[in-house]
C-alpha atoms as a PDB file:
ATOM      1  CA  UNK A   1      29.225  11.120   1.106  1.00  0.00           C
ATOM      2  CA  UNK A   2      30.360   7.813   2.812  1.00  0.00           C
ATOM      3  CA  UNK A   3      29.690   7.953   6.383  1.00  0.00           C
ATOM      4  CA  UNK A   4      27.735  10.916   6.888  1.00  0.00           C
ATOM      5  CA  UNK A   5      24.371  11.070   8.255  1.00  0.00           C
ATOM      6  CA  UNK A   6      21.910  11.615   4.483  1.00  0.00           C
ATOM      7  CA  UNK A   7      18.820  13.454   4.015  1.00  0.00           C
ATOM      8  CA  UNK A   8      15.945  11.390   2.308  1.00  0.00           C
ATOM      9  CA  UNK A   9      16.896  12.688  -1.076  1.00  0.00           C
ATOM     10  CA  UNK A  10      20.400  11.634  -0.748  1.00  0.00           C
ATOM     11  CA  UNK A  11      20.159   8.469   0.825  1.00  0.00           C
ATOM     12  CA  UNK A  12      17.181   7.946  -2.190  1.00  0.00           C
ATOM     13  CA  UNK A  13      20.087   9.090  -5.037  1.00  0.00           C
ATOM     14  CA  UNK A  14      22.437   6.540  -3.327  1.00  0.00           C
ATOM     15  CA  UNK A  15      20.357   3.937  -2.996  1.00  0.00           C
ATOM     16  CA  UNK A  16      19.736   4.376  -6.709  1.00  0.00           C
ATOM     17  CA  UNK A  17      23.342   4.574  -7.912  1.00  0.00           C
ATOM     18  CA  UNK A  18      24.875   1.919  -5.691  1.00  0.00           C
ATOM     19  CA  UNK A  19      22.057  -0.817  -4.622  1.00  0.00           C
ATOM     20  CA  UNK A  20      19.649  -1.111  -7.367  1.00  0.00           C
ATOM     21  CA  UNK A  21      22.621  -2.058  -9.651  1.00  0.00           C
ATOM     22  CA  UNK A  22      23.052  -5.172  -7.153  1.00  0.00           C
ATOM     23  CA  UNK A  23      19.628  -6.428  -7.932  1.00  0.00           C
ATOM     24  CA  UNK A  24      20.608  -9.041 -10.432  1.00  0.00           C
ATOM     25  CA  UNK A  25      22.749 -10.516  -8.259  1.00  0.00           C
ATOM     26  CA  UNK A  26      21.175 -10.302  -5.166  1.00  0.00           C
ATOM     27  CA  UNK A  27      17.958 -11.773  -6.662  1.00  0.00           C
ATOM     28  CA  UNK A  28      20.356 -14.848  -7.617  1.00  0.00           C
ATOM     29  CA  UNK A  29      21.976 -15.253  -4.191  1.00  0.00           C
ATOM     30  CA  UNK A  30      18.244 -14.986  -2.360  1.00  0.00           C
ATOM     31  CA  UNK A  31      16.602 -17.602  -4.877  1.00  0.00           C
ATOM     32  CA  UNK A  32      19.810 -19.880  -4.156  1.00  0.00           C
ATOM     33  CA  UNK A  33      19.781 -20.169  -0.752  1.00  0.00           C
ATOM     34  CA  UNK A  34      15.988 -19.850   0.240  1.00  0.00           C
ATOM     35  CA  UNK A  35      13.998 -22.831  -0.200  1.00  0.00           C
ATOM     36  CA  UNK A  36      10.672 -21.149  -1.379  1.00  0.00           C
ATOM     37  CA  UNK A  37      10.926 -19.273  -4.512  1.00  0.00           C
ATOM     38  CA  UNK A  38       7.575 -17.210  -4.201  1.00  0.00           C
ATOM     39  CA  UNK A  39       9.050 -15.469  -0.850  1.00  0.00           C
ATOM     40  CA  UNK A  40      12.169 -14.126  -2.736  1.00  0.00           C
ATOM     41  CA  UNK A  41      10.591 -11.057  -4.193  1.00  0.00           C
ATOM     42  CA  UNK A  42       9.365 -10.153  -0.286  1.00  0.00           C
ATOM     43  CA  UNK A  43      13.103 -11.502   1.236  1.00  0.00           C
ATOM     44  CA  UNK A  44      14.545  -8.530  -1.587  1.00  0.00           C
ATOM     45  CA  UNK A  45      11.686  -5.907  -0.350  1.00  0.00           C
ATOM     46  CA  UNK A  46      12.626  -6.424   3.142  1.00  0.00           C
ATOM     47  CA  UNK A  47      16.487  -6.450   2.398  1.00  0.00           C
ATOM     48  CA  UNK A  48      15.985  -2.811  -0.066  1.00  0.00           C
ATOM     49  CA  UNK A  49      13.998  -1.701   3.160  1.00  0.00           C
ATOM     50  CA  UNK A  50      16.872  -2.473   5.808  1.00  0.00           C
ATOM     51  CA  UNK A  51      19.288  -1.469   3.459  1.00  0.00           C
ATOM     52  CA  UNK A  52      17.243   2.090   3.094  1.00  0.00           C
ATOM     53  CA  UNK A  53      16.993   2.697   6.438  1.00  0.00           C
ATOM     54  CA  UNK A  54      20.481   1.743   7.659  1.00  0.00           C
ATOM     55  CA  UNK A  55      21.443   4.762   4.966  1.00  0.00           C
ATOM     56  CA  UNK A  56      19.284   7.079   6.467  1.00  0.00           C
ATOM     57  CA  UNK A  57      21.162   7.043   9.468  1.00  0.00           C
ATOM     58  CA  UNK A  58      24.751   6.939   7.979  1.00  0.00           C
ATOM     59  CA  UNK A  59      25.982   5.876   4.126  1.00  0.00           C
ATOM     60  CA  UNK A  60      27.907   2.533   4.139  1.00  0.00           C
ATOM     61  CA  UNK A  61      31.316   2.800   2.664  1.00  0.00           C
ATOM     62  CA  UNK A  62      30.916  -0.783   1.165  1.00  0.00           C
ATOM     63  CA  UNK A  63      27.835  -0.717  -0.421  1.00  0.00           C
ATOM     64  CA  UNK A  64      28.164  -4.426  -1.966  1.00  0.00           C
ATOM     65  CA  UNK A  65      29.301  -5.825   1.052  1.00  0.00           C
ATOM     66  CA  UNK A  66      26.815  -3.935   3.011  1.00  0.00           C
ATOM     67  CA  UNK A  67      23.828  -5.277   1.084  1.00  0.00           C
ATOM     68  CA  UNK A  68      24.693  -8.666   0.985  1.00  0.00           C
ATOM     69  CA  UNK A  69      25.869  -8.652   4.345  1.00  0.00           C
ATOM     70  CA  UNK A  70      22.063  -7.446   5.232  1.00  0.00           C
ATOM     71  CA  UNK A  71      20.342 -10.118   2.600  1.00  0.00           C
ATOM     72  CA  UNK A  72      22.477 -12.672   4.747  1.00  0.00           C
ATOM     73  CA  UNK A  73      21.806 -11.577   8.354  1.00  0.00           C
ATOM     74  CA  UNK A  74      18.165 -11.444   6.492  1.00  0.00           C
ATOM     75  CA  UNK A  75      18.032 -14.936   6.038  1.00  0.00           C
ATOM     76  CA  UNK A  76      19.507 -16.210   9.028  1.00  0.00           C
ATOM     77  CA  UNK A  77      17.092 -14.503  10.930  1.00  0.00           C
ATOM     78  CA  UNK A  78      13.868 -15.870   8.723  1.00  0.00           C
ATOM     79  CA  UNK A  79      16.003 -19.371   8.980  1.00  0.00           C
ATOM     80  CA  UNK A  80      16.205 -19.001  13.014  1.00  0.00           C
ATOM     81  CA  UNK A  81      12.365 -18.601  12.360  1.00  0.00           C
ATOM     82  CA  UNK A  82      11.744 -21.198  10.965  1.00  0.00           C
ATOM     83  CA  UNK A  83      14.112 -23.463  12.790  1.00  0.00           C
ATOM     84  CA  UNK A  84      15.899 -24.573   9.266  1.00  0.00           C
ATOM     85  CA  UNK A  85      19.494 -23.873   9.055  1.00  0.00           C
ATOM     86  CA  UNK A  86      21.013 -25.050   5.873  1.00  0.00           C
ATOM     87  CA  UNK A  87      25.025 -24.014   6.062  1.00  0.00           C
ATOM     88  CA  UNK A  88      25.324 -23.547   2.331  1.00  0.00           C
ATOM     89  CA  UNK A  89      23.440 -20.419   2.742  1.00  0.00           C
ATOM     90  CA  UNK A  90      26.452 -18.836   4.882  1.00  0.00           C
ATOM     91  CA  UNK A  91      28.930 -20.496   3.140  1.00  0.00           C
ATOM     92  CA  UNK A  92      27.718 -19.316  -0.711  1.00  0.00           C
ATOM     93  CA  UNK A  93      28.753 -16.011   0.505  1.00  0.00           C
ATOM     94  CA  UNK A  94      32.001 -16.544   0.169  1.00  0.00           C
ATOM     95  CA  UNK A  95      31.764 -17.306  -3.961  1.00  0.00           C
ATOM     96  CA  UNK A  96      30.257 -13.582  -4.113  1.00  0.00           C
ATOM     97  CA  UNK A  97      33.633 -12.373  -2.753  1.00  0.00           C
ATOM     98  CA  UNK A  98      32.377 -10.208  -0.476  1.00  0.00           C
ATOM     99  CA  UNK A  99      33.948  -8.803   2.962  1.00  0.00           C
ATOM    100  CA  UNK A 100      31.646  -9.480   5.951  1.00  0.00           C
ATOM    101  CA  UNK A 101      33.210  -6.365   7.873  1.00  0.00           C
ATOM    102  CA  UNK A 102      29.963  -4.170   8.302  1.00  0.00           C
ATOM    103  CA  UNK A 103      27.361  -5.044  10.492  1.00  0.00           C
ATOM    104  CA  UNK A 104      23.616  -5.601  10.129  1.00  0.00           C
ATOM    105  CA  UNK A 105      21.047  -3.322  10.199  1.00  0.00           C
ATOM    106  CA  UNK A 106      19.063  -3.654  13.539  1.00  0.00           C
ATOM    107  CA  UNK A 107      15.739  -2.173  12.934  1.00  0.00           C
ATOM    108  CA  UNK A 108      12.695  -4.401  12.668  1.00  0.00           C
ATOM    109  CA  UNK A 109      11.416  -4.880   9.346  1.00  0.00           C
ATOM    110  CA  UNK A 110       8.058  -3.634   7.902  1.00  0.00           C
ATOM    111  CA  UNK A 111       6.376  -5.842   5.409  1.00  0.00           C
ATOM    112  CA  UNK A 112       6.024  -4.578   1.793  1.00  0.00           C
ATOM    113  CA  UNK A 113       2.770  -4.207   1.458  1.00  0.00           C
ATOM    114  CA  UNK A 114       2.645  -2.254   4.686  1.00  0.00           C
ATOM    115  CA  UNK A 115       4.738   0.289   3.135  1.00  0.00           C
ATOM    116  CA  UNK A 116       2.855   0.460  -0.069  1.00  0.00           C
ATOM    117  CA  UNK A 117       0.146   1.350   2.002  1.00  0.00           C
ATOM    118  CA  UNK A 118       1.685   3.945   4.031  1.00  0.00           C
ATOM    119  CA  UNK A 119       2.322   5.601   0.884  1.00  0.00           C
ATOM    120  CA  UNK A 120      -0.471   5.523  -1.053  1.00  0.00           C
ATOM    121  CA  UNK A 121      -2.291   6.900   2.635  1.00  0.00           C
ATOM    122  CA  UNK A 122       0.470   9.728   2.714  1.00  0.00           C
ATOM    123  CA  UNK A 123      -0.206  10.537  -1.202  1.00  0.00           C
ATOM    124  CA  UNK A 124      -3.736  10.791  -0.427  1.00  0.00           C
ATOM    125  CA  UNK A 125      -3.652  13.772   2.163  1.00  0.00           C
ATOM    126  CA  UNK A 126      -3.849  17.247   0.914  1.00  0.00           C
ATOM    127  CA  UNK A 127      -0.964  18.826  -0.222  1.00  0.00           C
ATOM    128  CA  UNK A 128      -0.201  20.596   2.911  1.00  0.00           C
ATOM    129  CA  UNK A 129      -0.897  17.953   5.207  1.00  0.00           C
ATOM    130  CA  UNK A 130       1.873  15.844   3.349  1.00  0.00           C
ATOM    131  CA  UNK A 131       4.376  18.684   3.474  1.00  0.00           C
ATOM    132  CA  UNK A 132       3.956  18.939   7.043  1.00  0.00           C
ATOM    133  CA  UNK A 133       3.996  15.001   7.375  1.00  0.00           C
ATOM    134  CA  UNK A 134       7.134  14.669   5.559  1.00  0.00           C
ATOM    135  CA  UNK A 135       9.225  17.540   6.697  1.00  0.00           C
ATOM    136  CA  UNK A 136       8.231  16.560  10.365  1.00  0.00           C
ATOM    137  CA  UNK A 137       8.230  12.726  10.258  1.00  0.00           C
ATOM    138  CA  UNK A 138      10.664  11.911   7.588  1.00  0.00           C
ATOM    139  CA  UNK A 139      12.846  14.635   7.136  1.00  0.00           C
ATOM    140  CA  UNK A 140      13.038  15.062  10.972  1.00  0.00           C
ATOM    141  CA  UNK A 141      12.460  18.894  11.074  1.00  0.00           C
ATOM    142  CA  UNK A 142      11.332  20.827  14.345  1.00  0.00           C
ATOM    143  CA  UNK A 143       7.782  22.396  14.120  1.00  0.00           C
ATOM    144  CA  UNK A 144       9.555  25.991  14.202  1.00  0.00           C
ATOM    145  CA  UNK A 145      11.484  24.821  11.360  1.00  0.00           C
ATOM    146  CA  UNK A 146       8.726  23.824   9.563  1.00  0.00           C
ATOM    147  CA  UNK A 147       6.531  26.982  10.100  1.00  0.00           C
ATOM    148  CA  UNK A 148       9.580  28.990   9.054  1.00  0.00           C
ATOM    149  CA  UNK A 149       9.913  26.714   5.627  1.00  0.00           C
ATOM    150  CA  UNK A 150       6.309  26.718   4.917  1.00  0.00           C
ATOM    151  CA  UNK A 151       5.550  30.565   5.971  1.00  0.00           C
ATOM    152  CA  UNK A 152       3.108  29.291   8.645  1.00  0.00           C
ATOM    153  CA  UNK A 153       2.862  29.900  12.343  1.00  0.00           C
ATOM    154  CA  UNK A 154       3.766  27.515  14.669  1.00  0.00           C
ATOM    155  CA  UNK A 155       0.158  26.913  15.809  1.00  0.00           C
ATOM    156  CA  UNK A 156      -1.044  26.111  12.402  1.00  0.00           C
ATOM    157  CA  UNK A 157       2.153  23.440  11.796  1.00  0.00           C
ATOM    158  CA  UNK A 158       1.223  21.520  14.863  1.00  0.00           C
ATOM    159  CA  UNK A 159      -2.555  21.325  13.336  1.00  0.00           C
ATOM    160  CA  UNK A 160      -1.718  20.152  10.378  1.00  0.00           C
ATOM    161  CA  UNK A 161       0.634  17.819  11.559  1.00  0.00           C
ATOM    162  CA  UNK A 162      -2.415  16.235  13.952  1.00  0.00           C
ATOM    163  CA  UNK A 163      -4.952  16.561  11.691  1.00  0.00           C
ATOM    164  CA  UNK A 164      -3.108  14.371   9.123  1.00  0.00           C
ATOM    165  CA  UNK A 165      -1.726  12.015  11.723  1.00  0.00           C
ATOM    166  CA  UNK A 166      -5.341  11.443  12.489  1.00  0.00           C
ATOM    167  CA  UNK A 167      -6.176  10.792   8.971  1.00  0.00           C
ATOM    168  CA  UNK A 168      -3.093   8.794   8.253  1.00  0.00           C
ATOM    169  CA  UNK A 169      -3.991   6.448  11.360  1.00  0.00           C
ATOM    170  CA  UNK A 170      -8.057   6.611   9.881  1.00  0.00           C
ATOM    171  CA  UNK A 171      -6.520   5.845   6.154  1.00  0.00           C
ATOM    172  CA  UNK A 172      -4.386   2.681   7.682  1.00  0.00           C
ATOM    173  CA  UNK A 173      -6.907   1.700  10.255  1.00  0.00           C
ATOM    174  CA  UNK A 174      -9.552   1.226   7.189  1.00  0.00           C
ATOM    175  CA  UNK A 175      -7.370  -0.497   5.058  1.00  0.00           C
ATOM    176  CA  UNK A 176      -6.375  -3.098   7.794  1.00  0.00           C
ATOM    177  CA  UNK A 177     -10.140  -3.404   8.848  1.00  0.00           C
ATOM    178  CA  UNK A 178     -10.688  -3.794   4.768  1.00  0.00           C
ATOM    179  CA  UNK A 179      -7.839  -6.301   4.534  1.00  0.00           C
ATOM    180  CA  UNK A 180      -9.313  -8.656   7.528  1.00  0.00           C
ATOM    181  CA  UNK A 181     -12.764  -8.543   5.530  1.00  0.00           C
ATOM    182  CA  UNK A 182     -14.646  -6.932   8.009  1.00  0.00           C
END
């Protein structure tokens, strides 16, 4: 499974057997080398989130290393942000003996609470809306491919499909507004 380009399922099971095991530890490292303790629960979010998406597009073959790899390049970007640089936080990485071979996931990050409400928005659309979301937007299937999954015509996918983007974008949009208190 190393290496190969995952479906959301598998890259989900993966994540499961080989990352969430790490959490103990990686909690420890992120509390140890970020100064404020009430951003290490967000600084783990955002790690699980690069981590997830790195495996959607191939399965590291070092899952350790991978993730703490990530959780590092993590901090030295919020670090770079914030103009502090403290040098024990690259050099603790050594103690964890992990290799350093794999490189960082590139993809911008998407704030925790973003996602939570991406979800909830996407578990709120009727049923076929979300199958058409999901197969289409996360699972990367054509339209054809979808019609031919879901017995539906082609027409009636690409409906679907824009009648729940509209009411994904309405569900966010609200939320946002809700969130700014207007």
């Amino acid at each position: 499974m190393s290496g190969a380009p995952m479906r959301s399922s598998d890259a989900l099971d993966w994540f499961l057997s080989e990352v969430l095991p790490l959490e103990a530890k990686l909690i420890q490292y992120l509390r140890h080398n970020w100064r404020d303790s009430s951003a290490v629960d967000d600084l783990l979010q955002d790690v699980y989130l690069r981590v997830f998406e790195a495996a959607m597009r191939q399965i590291p073959e070092k899952p350790r290393a991978f993730v703490f790899t990530t959780a590092r390049n993590l901090l030295i970007s919020r670090f770079r942000e914030q103009q502090i640089v403290p040098i024990e936080a690259v050099a603790n990485l050594d103690a964890l003996d992990v290799a350093l071979d794999q490189p960082g996931p590139d993809r911008s990050v998407i704030a925790r609470d973003e996602l939570r409400r991406l979800r909830a928005a996407i578990e709120s659309l009727p049923a076929r809306y979300r199958e058409v979301v999901v197969l289409r937007r996360i699972e990367n299937l054509s339209r054809s491919e979808i019609a031919i999954r879901l017995n539906l015509s082609e027409a009636s996918v690409s409906t679907y499909l824009s009648e729940a983007m509209t009411a994904l974008a309405d569900a966010l949009y609200r939320q946002t507004e809700k969130g700014r208190g207007q």
